[in-house]
C-alpha atoms as a PDB file:
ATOM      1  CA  UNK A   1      -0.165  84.876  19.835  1.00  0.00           C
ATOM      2  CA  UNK A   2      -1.103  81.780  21.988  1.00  0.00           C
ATOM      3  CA  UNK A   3      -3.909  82.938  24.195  1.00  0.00           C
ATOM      4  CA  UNK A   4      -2.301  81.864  27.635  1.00  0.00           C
ATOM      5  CA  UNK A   5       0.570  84.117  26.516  1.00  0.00           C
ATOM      6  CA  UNK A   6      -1.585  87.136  25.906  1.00  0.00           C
ATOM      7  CA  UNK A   7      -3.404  86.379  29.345  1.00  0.00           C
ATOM      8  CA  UNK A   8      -0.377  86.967  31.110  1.00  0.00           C
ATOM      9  CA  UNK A   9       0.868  90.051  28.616  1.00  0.00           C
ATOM     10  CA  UNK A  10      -2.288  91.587  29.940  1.00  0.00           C
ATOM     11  CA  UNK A  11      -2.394  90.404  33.228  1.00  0.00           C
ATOM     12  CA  UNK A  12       1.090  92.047  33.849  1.00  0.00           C
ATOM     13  CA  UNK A  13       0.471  94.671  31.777  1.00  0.00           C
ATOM     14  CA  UNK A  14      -0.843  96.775  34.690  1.00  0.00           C
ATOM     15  CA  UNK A  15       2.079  98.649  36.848  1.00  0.00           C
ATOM     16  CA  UNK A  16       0.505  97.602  40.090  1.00  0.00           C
ATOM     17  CA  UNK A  17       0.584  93.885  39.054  1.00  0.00           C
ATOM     18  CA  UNK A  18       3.906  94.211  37.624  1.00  0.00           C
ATOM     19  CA  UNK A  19       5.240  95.441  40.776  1.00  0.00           C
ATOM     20  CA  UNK A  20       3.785  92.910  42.964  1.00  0.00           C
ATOM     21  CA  UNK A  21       5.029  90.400  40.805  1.00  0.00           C
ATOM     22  CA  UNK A  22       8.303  91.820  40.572  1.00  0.00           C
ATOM     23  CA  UNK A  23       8.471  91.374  44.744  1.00  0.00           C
ATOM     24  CA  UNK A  24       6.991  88.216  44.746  1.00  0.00           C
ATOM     25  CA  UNK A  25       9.430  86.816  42.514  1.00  0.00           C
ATOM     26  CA  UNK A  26      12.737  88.686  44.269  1.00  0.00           C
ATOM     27  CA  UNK A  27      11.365  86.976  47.936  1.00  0.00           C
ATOM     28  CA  UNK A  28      13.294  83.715  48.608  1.00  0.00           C
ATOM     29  CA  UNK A  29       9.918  82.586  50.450  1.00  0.00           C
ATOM     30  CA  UNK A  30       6.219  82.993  50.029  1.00  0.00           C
ATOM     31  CA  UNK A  31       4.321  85.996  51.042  1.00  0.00           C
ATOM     32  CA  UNK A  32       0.717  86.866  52.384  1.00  0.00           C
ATOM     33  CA  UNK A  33      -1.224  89.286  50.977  1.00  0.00           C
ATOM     34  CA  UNK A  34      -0.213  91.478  54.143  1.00  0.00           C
ATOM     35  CA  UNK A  35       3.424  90.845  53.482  1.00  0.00           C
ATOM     36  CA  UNK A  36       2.867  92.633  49.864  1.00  0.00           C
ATOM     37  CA  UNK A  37       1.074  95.617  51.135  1.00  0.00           C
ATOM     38  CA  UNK A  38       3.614  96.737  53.556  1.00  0.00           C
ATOM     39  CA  UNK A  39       6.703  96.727  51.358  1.00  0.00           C
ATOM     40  CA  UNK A  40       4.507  98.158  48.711  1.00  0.00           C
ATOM     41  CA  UNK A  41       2.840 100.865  50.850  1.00  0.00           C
ATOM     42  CA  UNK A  42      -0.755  99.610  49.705  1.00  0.00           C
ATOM     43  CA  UNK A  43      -3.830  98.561  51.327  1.00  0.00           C
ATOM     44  CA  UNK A  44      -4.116  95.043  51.613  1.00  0.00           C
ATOM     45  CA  UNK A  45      -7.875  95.597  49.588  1.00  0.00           C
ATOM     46  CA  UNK A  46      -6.153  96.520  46.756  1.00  0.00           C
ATOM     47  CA  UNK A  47      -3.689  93.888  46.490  1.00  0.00           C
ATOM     48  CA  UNK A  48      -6.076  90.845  46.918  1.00  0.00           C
ATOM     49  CA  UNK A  49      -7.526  90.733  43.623  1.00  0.00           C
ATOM     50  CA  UNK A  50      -4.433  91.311  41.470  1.00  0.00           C
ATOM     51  CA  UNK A  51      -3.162  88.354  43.194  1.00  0.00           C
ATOM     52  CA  UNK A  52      -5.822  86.619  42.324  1.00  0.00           C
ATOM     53  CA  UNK A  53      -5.473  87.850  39.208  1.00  0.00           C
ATOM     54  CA  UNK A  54      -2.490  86.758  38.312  1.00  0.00           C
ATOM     55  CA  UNK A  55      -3.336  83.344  39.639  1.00  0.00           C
ATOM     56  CA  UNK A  56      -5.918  83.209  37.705  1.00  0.00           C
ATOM     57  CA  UNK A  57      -4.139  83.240  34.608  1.00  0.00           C
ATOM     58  CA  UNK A  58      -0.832  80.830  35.687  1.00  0.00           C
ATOM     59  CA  UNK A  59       1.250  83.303  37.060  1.00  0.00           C
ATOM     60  CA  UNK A  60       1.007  82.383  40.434  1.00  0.00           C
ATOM     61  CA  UNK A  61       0.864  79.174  43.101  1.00  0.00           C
ATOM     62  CA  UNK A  62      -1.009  79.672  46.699  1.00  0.00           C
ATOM     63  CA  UNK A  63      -0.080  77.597  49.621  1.00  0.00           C
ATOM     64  CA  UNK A  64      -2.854  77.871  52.240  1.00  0.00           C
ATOM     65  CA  UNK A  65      -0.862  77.922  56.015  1.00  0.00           C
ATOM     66  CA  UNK A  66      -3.291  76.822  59.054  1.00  0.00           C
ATOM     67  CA  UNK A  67      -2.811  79.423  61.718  1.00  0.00           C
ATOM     68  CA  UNK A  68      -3.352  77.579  64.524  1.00  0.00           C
ATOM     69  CA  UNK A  69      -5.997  79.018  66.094  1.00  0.00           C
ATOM     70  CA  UNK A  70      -9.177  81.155  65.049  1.00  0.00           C
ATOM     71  CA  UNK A  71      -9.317  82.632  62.171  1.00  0.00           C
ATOM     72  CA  UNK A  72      -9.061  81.753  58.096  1.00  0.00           C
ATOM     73  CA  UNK A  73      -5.967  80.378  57.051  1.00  0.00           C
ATOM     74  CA  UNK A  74      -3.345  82.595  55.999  1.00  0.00           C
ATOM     75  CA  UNK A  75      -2.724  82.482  51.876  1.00  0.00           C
ATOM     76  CA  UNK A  76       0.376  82.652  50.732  1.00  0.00           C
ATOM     77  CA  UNK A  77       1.893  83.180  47.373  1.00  0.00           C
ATOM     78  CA  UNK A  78       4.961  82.522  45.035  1.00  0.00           C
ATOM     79  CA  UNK A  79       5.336  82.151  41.303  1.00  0.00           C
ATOM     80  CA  UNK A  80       4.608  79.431  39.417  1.00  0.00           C
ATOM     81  CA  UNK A  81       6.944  76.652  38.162  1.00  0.00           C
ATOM     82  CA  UNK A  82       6.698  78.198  34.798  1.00  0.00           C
ATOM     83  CA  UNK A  83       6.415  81.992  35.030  1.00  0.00           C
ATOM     84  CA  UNK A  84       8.687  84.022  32.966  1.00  0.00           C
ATOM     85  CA  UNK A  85      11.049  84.946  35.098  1.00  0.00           C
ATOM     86  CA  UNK A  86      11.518  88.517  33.716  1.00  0.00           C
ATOM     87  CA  UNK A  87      14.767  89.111  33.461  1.00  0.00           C
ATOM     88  CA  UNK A  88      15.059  87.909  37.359  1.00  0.00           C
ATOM     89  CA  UNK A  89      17.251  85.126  36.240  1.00  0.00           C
ATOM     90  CA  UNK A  90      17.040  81.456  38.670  1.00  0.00           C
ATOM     91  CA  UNK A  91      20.042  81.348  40.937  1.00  0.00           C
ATOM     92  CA  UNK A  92      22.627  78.724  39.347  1.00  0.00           C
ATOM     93  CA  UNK A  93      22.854  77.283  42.659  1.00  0.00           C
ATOM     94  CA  UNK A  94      20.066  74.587  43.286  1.00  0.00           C
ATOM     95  CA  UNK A  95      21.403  73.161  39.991  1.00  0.00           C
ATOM     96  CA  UNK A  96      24.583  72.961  41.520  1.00  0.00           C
ATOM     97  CA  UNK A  97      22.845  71.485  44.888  1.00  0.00           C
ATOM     98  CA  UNK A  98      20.695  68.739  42.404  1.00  0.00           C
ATOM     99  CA  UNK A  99      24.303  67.649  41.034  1.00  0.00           C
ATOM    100  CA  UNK A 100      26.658  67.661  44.205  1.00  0.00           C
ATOM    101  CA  UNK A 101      23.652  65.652  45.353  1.00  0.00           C
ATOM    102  CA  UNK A 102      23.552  63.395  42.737  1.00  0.00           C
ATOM    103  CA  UNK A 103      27.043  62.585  43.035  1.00  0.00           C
ATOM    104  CA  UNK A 104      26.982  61.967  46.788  1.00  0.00           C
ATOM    105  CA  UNK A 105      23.827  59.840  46.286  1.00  0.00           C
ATOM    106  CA  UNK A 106      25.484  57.770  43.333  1.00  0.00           C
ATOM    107  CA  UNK A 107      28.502  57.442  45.602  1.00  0.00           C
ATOM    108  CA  UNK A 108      26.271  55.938  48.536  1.00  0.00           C
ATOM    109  CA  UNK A 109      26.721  59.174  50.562  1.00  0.00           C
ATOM    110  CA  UNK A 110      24.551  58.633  53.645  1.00  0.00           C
ATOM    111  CA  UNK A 111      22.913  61.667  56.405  1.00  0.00           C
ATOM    112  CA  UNK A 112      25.771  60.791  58.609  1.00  0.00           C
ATOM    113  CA  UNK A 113      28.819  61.152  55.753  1.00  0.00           C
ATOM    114  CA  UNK A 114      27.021  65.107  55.512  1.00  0.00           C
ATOM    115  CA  UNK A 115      27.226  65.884  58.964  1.00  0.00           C
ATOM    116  CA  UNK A 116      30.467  67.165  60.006  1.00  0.00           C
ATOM    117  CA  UNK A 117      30.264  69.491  56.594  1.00  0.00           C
ATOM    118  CA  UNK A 118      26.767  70.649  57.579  1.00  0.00           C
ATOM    119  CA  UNK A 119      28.413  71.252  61.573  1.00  0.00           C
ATOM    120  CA  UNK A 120      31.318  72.750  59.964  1.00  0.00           C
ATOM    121  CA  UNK A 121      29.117  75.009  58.461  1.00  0.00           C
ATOM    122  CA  UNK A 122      26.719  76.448  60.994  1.00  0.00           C
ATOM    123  CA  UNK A 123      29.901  77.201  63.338  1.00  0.00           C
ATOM    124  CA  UNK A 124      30.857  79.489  60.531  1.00  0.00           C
ATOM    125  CA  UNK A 125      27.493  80.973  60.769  1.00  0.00           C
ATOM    126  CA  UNK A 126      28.107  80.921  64.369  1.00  0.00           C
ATOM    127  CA  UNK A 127      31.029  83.005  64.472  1.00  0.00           C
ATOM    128  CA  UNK A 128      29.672  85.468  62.536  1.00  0.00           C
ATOM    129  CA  UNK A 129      27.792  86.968  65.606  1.00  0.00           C
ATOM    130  CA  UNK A 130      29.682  89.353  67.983  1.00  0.00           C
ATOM    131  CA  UNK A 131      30.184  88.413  71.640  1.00  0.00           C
ATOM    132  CA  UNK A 132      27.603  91.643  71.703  1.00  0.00           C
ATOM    133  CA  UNK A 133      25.345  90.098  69.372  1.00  0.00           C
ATOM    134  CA  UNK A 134      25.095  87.065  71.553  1.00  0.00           C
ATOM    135  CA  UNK A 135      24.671  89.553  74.907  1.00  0.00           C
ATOM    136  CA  UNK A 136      21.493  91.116  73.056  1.00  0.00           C
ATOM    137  CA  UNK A 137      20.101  88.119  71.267  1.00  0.00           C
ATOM    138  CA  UNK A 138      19.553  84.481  72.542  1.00  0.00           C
ATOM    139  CA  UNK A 139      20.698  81.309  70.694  1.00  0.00           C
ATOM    140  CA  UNK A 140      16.885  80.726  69.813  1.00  0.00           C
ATOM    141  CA  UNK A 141      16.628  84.345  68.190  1.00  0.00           C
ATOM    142  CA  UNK A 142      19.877  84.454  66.373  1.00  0.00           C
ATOM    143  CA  UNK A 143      19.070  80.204  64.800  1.00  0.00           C
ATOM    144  CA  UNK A 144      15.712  82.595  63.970  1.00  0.00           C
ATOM    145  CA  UNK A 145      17.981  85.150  61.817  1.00  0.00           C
ATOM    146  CA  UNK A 146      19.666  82.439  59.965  1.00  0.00           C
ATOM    147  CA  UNK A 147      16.980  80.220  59.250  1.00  0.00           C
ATOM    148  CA  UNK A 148      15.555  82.773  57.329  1.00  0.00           C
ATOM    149  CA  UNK A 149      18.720  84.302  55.726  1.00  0.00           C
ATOM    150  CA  UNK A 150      18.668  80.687  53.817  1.00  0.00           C
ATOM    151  CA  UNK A 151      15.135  80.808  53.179  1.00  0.00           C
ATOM    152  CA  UNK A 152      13.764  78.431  55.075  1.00  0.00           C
ATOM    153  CA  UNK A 153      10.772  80.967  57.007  1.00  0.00           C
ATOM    154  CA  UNK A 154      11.023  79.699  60.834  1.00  0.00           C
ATOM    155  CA  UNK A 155       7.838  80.185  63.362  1.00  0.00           C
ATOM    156  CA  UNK A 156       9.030  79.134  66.942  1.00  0.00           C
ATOM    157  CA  UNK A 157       6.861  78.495  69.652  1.00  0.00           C
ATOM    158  CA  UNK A 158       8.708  78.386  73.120  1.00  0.00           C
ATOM    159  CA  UNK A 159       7.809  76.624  76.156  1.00  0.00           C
ATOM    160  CA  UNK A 160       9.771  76.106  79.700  1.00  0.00           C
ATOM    161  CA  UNK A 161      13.115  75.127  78.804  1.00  0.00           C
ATOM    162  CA  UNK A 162      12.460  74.468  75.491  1.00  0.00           C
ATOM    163  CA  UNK A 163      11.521  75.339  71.887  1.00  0.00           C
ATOM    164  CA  UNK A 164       9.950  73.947  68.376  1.00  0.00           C
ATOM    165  CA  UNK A 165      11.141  75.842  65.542  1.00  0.00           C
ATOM    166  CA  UNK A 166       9.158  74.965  62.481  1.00  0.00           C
ATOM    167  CA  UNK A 167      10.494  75.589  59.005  1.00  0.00           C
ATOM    168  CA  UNK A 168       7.171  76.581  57.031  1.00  0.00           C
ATOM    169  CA  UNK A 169       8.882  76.756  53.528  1.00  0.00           C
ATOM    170  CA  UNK A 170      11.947  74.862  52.629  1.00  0.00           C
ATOM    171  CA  UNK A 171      13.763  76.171  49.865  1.00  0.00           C
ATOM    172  CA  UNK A 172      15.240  72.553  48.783  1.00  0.00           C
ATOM    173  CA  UNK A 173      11.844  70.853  49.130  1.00  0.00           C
ATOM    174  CA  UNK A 174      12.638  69.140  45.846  1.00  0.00           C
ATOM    175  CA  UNK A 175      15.690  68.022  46.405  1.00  0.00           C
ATOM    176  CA  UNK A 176      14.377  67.289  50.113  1.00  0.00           C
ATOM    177  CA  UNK A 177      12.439  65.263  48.507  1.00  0.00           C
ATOM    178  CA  UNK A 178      14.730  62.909  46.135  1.00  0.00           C
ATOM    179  CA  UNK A 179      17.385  62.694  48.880  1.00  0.00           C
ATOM    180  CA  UNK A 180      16.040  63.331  52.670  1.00  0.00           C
ATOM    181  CA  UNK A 181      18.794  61.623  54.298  1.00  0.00           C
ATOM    182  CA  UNK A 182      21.583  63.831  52.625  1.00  0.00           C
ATOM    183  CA  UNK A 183      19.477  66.977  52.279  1.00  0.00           C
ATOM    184  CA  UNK A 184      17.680  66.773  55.914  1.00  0.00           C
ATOM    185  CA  UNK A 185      20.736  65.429  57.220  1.00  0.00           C
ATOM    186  CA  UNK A 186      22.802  68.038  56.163  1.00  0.00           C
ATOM    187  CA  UNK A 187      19.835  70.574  57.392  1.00  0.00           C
ATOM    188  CA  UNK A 188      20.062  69.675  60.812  1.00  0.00           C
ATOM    189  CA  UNK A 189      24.256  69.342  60.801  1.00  0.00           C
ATOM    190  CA  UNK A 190      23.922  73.101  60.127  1.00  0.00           C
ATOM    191  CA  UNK A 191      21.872  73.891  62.524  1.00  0.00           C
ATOM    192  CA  UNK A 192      23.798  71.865  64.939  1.00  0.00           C
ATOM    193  CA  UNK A 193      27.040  73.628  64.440  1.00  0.00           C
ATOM    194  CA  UNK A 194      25.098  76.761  64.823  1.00  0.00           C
ATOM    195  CA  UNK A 195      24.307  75.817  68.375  1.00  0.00           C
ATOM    196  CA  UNK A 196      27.368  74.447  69.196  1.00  0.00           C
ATOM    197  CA  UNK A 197      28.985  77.832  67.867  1.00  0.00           C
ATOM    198  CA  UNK A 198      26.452  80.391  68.957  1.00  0.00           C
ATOM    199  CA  UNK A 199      27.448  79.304  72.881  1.00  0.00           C
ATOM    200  CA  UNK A 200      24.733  76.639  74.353  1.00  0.00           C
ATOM    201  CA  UNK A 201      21.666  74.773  72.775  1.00  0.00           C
ATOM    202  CA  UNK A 202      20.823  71.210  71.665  1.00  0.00           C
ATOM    203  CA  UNK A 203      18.595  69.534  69.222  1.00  0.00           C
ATOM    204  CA  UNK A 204      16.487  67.214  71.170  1.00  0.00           C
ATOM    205  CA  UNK A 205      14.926  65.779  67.647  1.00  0.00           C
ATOM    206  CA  UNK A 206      14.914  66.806  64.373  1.00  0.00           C
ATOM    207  CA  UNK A 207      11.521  66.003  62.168  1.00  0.00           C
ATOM    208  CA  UNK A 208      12.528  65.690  58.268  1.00  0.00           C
ATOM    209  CA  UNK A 209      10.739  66.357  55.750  1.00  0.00           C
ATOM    210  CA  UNK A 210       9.177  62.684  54.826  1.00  0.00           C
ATOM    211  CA  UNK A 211       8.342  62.618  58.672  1.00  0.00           C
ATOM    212  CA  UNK A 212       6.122  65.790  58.980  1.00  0.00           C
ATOM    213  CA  UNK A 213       5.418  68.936  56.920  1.00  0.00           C
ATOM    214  CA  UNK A 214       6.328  71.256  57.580  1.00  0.00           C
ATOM    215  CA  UNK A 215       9.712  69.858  58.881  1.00  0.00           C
ATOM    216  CA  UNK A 216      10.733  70.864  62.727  1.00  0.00           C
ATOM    217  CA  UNK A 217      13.372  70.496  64.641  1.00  0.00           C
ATOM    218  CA  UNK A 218      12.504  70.590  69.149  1.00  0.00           C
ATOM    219  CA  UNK A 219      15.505  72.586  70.733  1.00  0.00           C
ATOM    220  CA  UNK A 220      16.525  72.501  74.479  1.00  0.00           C
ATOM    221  CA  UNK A 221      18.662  76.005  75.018  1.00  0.00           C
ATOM    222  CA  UNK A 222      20.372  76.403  78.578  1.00  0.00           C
ATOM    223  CA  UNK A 223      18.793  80.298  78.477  1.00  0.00           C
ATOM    224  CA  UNK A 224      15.155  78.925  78.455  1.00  0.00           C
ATOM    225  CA  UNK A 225      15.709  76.233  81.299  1.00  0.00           C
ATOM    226  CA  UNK A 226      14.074  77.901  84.322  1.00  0.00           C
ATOM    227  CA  UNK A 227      16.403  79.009  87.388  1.00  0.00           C
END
């Protein structure tokens, strides 16, 4: 048996290790140490060096997240490219994306040819939230909800009459990546029909991907503009 293969026999050979792993690869996004103790019930002392660990031998990536202010920067882990996935088969659907995406790009499919799909789209989303819903939550907490129902992690940072909302892991960063007008372009469509939908709200500027990472969009929400 190859030796990197029995590294990672062992390595996941231990129920604790097996478990985290098992969360880490049913998240959709990255999680801190912290994140993995509280679903798990454990102290965050005990999870630290299985993580590392399992890095250690391949089975893990870290992406290191500046906080912002003082303090460490927050680690934050997913599998690897090419960890067994354990029976925790891929979803078929980014292969799906990479092809639809193809297509569009071989068919000189620009941002703007996305849009109204992308718009069509977040109103869907939209008008999936009850005129209650919309009482209890604003448009800037609900955009919160379904940004990270599709993965994408927000942080939002409000200010007088407006808002930043940051997307700190993008689930199509690849993709992102190979086609930024279609896939950014289509990113902020969504999220444009969500506003439009939800009842109020307007994208002031949306940052892609090849313009700053993490990619951002700045909001202007009537709810936030002072009286």
């Amino acid at each position: 048996m190859e030796p990197r293969r029995l590294d990672i026999l062992k390595a996941l050979g231990d129920n604790t290790r097996y478990a985290i792993y098992l969360e880490l690869a049913r998240s959709p996004i990255p999680l801190s140490t912290a994140d993995i103790a509280d679903v798990l019930n454990l102290h965050p002392n005990t999870v630290r060096p299985h993580l590392e660990r399992m890095r250690d031998v391949g089975l893990l990536r870290v992406d290191t997240v500046a906080r912002g202010g003082v303090g460490r920067p927050q680690h934050r882990y997913s599998l690897a490219p090419d960890a067994p996935s354990l029976g925790l088969e891929p979803s078929p659907f980014p292969t799906l994306a990479r092809a639809l995406l193809d297509a569009a790009a071989a068919a000189g499919l620009d941002g703007d040819d996305m849009a109204e799909a992308g718009r069509s789209q977040g109103r869907t989303d939209a008008a999936s939230w009850t005129e209650q819903d919309r009482h209890d939550h604003s448009v800037v907490d609900a955009l919160v909800v379904e940004q990270s129902r599709l993965g994408f992690d927000p942080a939002v940072v409000e200010a007088s009459g407006a808002a930043t909302m940051a997307f700190t892991h993008c689930p199509f960063r690849d993709l992102a990546e190979e086609h930024p007008a279609l896939v950014c372009g289509l990113h902020c469509a969504m999220i444009e029909g969500f506003l439009d939908g939800y009842g109020g709200g307007a994208i002031e500027r949306f940052h892609p991907l090849i313009d700053r990472s993490p990619c951002q969009v700045d909001l202007r929400t009537p709810e936030l503009v002072p009286s």
